[in-house]
N, C-alpha and C. Protein backbone atom coordinates (compact mmCIF):
# COMPACT_ATOMS: atom_id res chain seq x y z
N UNK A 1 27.14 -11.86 -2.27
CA UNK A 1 26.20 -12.97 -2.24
C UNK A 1 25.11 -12.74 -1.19
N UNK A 2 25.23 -12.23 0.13
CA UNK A 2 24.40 -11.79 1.15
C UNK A 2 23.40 -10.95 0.53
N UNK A 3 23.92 -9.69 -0.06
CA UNK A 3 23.01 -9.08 -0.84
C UNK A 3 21.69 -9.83 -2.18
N UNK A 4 22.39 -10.79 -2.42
CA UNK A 4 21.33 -11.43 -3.19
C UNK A 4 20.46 -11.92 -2.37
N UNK A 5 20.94 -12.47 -1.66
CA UNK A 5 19.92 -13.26 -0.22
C UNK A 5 18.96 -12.32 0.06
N UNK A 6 19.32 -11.34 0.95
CA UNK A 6 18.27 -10.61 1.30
C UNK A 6 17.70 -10.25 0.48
N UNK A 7 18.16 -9.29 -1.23
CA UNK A 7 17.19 -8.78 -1.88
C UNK A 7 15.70 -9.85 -1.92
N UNK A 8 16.47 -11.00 -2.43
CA UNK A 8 15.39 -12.45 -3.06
C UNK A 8 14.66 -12.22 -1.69
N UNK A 9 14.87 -12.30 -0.11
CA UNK A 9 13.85 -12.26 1.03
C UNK A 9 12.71 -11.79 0.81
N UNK A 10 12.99 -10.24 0.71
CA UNK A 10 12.84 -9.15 0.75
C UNK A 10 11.64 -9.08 -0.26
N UNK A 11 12.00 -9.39 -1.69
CA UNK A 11 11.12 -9.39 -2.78
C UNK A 11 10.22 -10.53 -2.48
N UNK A 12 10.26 -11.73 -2.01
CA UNK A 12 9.39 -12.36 -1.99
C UNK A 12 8.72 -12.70 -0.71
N UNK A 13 9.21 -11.87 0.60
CA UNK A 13 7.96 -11.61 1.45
C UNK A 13 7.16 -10.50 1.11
N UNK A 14 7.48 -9.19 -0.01
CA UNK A 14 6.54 -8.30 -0.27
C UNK A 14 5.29 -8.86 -1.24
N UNK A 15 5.93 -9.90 -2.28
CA UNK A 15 5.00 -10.75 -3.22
C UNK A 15 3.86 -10.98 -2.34
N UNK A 16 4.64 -12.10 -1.47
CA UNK A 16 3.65 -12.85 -0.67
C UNK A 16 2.96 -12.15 0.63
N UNK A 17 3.05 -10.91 1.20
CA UNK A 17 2.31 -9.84 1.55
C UNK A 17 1.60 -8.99 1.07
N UNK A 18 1.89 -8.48 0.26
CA UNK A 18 1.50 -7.16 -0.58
C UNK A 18 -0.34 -7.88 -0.57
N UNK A 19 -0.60 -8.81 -1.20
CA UNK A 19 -2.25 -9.55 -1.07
C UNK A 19 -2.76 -9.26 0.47
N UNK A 20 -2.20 -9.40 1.21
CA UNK A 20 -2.29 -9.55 2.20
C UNK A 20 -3.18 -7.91 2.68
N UNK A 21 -1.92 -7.19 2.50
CA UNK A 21 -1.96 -5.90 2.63
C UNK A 21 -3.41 -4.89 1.95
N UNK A 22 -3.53 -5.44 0.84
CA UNK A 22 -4.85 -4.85 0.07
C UNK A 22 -6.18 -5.85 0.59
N UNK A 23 -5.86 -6.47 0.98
CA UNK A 23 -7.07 -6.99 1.70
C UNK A 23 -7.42 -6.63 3.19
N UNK A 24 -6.47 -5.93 3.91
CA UNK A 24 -6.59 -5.32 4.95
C UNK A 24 -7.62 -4.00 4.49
N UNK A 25 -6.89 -3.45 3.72
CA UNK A 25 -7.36 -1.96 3.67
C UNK A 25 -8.84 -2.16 2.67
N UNK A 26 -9.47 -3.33 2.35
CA UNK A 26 -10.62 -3.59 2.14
C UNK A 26 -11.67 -3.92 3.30
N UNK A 27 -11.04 -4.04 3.95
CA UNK A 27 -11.35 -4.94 5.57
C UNK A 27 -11.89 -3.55 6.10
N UNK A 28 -10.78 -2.71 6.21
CA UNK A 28 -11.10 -1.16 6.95
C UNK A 28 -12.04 -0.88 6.56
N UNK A 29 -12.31 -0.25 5.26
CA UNK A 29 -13.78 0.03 4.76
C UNK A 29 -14.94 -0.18 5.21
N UNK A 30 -15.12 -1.75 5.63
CA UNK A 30 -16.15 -1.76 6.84
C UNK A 30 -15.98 -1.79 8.24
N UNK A 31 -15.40 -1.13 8.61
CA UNK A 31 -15.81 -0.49 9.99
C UNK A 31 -16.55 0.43 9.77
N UNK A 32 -17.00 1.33 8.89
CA UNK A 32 -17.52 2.15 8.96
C UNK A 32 -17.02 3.80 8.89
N UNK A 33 -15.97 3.69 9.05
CA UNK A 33 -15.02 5.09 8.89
C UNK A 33 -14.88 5.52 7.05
N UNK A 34 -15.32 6.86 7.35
CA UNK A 34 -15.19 7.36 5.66
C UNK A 34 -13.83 6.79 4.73
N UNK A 35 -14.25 6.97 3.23
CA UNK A 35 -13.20 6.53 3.08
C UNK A 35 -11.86 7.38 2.78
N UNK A 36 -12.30 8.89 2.82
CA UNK A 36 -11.38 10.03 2.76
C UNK A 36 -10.41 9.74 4.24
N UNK A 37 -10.93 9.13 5.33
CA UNK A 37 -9.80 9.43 6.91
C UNK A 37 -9.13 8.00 6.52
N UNK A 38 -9.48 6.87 5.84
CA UNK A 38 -8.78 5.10 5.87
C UNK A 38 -7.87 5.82 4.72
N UNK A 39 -8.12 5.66 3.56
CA UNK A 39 -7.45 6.27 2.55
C UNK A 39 -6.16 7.37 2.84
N UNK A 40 -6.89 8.44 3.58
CA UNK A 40 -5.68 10.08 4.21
C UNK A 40 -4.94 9.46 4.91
N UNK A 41 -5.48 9.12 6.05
CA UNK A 41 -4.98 9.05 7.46
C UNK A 41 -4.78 7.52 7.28
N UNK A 42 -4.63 6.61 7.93
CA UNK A 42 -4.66 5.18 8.06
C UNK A 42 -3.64 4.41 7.23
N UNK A 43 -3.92 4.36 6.04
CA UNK A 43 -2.90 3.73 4.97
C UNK A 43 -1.53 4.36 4.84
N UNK A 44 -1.41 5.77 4.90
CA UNK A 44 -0.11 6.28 5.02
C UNK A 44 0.45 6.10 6.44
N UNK A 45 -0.17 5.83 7.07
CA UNK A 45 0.53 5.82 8.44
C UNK A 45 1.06 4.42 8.39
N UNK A 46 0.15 3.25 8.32
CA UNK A 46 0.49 1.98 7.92
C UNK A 46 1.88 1.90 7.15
N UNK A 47 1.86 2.65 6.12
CA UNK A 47 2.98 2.22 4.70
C UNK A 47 3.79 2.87 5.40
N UNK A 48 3.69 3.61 6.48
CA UNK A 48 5.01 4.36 6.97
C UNK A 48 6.02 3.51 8.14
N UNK A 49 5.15 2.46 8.33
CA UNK A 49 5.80 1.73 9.83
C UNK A 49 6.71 0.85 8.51
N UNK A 50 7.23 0.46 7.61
CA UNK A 50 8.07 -0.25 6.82
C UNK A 50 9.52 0.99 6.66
N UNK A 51 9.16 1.92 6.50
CA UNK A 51 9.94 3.01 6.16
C UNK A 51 10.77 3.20 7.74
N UNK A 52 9.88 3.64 8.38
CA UNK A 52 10.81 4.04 9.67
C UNK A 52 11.61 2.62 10.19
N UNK A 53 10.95 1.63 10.06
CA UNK A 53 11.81 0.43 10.56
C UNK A 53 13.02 0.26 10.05
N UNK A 54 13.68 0.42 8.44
CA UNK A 54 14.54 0.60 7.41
C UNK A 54 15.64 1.45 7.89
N UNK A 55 14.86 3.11 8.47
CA UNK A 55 15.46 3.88 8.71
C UNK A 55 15.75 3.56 10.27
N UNK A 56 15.46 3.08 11.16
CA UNK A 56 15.58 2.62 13.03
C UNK A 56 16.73 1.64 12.33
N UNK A 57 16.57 0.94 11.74
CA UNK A 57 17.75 -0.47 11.51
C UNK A 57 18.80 -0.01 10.96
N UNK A 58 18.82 1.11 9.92
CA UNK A 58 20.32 1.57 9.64
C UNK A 58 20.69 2.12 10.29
N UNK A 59 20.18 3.30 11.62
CA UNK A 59 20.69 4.03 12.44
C UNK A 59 21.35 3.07 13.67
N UNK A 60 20.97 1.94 13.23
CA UNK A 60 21.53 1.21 14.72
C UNK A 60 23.19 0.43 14.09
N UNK A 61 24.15 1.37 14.39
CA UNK A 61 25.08 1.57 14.09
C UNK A 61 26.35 1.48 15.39
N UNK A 62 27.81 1.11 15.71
CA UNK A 62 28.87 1.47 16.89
C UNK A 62 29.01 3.33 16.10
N UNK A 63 29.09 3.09 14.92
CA UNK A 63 30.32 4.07 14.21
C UNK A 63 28.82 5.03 14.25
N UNK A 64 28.81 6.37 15.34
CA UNK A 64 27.89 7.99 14.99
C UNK A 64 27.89 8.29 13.07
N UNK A 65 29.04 8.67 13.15
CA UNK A 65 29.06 9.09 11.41
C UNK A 65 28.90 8.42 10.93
N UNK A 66 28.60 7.39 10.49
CA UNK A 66 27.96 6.01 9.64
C UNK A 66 26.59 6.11 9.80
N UNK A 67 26.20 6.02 11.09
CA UNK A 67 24.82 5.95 11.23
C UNK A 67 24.08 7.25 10.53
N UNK A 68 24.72 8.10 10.82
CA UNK A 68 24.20 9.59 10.35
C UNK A 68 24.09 9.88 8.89
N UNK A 69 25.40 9.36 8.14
CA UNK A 69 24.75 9.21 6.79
C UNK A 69 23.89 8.19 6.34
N UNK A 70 23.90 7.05 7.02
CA UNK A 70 22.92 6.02 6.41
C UNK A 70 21.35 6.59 6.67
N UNK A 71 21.27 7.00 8.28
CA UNK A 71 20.02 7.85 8.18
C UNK A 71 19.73 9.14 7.34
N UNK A 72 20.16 9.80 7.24
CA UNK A 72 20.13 11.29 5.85
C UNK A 72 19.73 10.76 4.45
N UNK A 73 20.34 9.41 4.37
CA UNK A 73 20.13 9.13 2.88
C UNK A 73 18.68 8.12 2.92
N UNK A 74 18.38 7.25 3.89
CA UNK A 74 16.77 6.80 4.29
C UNK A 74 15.90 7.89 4.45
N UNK A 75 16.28 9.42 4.77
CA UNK A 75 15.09 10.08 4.90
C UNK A 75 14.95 10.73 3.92
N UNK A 76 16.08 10.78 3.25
CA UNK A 76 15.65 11.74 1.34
C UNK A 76 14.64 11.22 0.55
């Protein structure tokens, strides 16, 4: 039942972000920076701070070998 909880969180703070999110990276555009370095550089780095947080929160583990596979299988 927990698992439903969070999934439903989960899915509907990305709903209700995700707008959010593409209106940022419209925002960037005018500063003035090309759009090859916002696009390359910028947005992947961005989409990457969700990923490593996923992967920092399963590694935070008592049990070493737990943590170690939960991290191996977040970085595949």
């Amino acid at each position: 039942m927990l698992i439903i909880i969070i999934l439903l969180l989960t899915t509907w703070s990305i709903f209700i972000h995700l707008p959010l999110y593409i209106d940022g990276a419209e925002l960037l555009l005018d500063l003035g920076l090309p759009a090859g370095i916002i696009g390359g550089v910028v947005l992947p780095l961005l989409g990457a701070v969700p990923d490593a947080t996923m992967i920092i929160y399963s590694g935070i583990n008592s049990n070493r070998t737990i943590a170690n596979e939960e991290i191996s299988v977040g970085m595949g």
